[in-house]
C-alpha atoms as a PDB file:
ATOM      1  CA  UNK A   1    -155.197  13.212   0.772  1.00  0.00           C
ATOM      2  CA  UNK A   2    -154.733  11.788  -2.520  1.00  0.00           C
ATOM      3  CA  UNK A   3    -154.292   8.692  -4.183  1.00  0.00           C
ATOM      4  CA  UNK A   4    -151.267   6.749  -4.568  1.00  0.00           C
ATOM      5  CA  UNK A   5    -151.336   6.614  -8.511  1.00  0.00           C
ATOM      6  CA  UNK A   6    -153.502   3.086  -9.803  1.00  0.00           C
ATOM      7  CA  UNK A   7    -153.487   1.609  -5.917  1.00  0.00           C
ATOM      8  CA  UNK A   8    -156.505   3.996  -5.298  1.00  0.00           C
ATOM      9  CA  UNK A   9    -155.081   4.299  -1.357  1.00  0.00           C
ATOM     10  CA  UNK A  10    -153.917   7.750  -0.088  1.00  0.00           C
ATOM     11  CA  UNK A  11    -149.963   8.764  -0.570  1.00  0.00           C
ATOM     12  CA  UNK A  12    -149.850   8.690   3.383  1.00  0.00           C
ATOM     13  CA  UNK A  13    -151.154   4.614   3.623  1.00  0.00           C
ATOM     14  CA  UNK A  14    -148.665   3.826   0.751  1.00  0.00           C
ATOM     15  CA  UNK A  15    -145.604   5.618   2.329  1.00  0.00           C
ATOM     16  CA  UNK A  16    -146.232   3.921   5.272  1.00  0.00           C
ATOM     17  CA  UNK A  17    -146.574   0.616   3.970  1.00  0.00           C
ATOM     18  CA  UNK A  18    -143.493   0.819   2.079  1.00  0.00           C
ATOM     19  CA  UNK A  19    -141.626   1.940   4.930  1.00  0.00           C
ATOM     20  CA  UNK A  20    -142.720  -0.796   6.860  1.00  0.00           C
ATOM     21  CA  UNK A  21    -141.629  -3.275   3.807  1.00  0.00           C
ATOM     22  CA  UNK A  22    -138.375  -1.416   4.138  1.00  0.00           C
ATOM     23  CA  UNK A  23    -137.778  -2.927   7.977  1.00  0.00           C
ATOM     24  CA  UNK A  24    -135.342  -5.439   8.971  1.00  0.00           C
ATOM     25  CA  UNK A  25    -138.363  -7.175  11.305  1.00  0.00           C
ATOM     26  CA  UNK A  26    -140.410  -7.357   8.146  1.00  0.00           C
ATOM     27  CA  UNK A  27    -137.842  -8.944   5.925  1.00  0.00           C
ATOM     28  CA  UNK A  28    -137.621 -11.971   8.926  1.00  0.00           C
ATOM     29  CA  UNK A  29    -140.992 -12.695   9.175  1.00  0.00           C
ATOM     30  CA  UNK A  30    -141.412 -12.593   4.888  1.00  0.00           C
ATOM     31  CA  UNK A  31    -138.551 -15.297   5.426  1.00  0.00           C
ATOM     32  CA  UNK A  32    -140.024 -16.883   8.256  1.00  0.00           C
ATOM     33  CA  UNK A  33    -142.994 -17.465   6.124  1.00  0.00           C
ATOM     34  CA  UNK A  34    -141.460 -18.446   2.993  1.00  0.00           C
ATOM     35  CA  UNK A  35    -139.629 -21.489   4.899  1.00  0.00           C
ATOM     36  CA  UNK A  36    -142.656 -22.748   6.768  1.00  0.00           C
ATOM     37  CA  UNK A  37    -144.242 -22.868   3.138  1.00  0.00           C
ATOM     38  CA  UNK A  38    -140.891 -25.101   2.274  1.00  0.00           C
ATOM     39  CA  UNK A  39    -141.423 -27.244   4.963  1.00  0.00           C
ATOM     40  CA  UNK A  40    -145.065 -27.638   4.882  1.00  0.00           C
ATOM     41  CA  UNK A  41    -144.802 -28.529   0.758  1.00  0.00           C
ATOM     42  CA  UNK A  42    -141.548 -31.164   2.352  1.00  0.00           C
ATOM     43  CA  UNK A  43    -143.927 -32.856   4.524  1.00  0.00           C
ATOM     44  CA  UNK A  44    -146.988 -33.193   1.856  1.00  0.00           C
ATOM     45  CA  UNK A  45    -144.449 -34.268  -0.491  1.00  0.00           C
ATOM     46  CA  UNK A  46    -142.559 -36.750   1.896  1.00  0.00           C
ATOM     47  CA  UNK A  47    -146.051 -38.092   2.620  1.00  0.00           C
ATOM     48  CA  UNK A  48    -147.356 -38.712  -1.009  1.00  0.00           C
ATOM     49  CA  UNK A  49    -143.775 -40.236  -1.733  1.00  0.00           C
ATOM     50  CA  UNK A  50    -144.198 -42.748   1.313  1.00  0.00           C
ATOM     51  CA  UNK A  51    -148.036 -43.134  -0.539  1.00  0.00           C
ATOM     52  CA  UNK A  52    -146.407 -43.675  -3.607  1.00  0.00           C
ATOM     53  CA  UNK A  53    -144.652 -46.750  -2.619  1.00  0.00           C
ATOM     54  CA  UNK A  54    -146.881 -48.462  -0.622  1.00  0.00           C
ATOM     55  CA  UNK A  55    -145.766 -47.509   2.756  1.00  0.00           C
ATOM     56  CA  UNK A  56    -148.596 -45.198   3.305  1.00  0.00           C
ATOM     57  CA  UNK A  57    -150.486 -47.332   5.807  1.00  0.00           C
ATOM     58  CA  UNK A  58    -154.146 -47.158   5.827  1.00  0.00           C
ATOM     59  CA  UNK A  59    -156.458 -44.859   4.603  1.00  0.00           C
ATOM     60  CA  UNK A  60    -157.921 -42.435   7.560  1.00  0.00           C
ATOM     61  CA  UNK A  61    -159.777 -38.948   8.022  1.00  0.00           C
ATOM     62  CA  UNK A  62    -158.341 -35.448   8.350  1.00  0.00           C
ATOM     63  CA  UNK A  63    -158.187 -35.932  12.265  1.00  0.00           C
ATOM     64  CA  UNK A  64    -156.643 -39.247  11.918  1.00  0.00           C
ATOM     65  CA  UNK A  65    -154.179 -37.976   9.499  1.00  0.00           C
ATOM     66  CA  UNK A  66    -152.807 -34.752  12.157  1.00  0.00           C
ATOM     67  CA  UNK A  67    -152.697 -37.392  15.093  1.00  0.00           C
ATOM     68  CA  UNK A  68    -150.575 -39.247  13.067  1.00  0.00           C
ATOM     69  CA  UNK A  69    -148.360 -36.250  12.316  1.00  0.00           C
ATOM     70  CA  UNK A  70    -148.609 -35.409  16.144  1.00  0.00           C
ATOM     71  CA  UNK A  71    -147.464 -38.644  16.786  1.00  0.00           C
ATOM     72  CA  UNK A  72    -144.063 -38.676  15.222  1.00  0.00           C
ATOM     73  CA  UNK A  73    -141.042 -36.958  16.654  1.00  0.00           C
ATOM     74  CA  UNK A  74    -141.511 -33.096  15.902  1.00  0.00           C
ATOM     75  CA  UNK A  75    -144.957 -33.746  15.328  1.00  0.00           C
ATOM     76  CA  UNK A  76    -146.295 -31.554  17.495  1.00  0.00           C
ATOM     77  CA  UNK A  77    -144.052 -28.331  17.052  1.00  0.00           C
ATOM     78  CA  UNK A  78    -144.813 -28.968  13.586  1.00  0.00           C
ATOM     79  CA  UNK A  79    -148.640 -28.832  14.276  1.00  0.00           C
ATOM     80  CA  UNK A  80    -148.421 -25.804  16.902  1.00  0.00           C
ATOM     81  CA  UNK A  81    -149.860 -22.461  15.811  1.00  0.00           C
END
């Protein structure tokens, strides 16, 4: 085995893990995650607006802050792993 020039893993690790890049399933799930980022930023961003202008409501902890979330409509998809 030898290695994949600069990446210091082996030719076979690198073929395989740019086959795998190549996949259909792959290119879904990079998508998947690149819109949960969107709508993850949307909700912090929604959030600091609503903070912004006052209609924040009052200050509470972490947990306070994801019963809040789990409260709303969505809220709990939103917070499922």
């Amino acid at each position: 085995m030898t290695a994949a020039a600069g990446h210091g893993l082996p030719c076979s690790a690198q073929r395989g893990g740019e086959a795998v890049a190549r996949r259909r399933e792959f290119s879904w799930f990079a998508r998947y995650g690149l819109v949960a980022r969107g709508v993850s930023y949307a909700i912090i961003g929604i959030l600091a607006l609503q903070l912004a202008i006052g209609a924040g409501g009052k200050t509470t902890t972490q947990r306070g802050a994801l019963l809040e979330i789990a409260e709303r409509p969505f809220g709990r998809a939103l917070l499922s792993p």
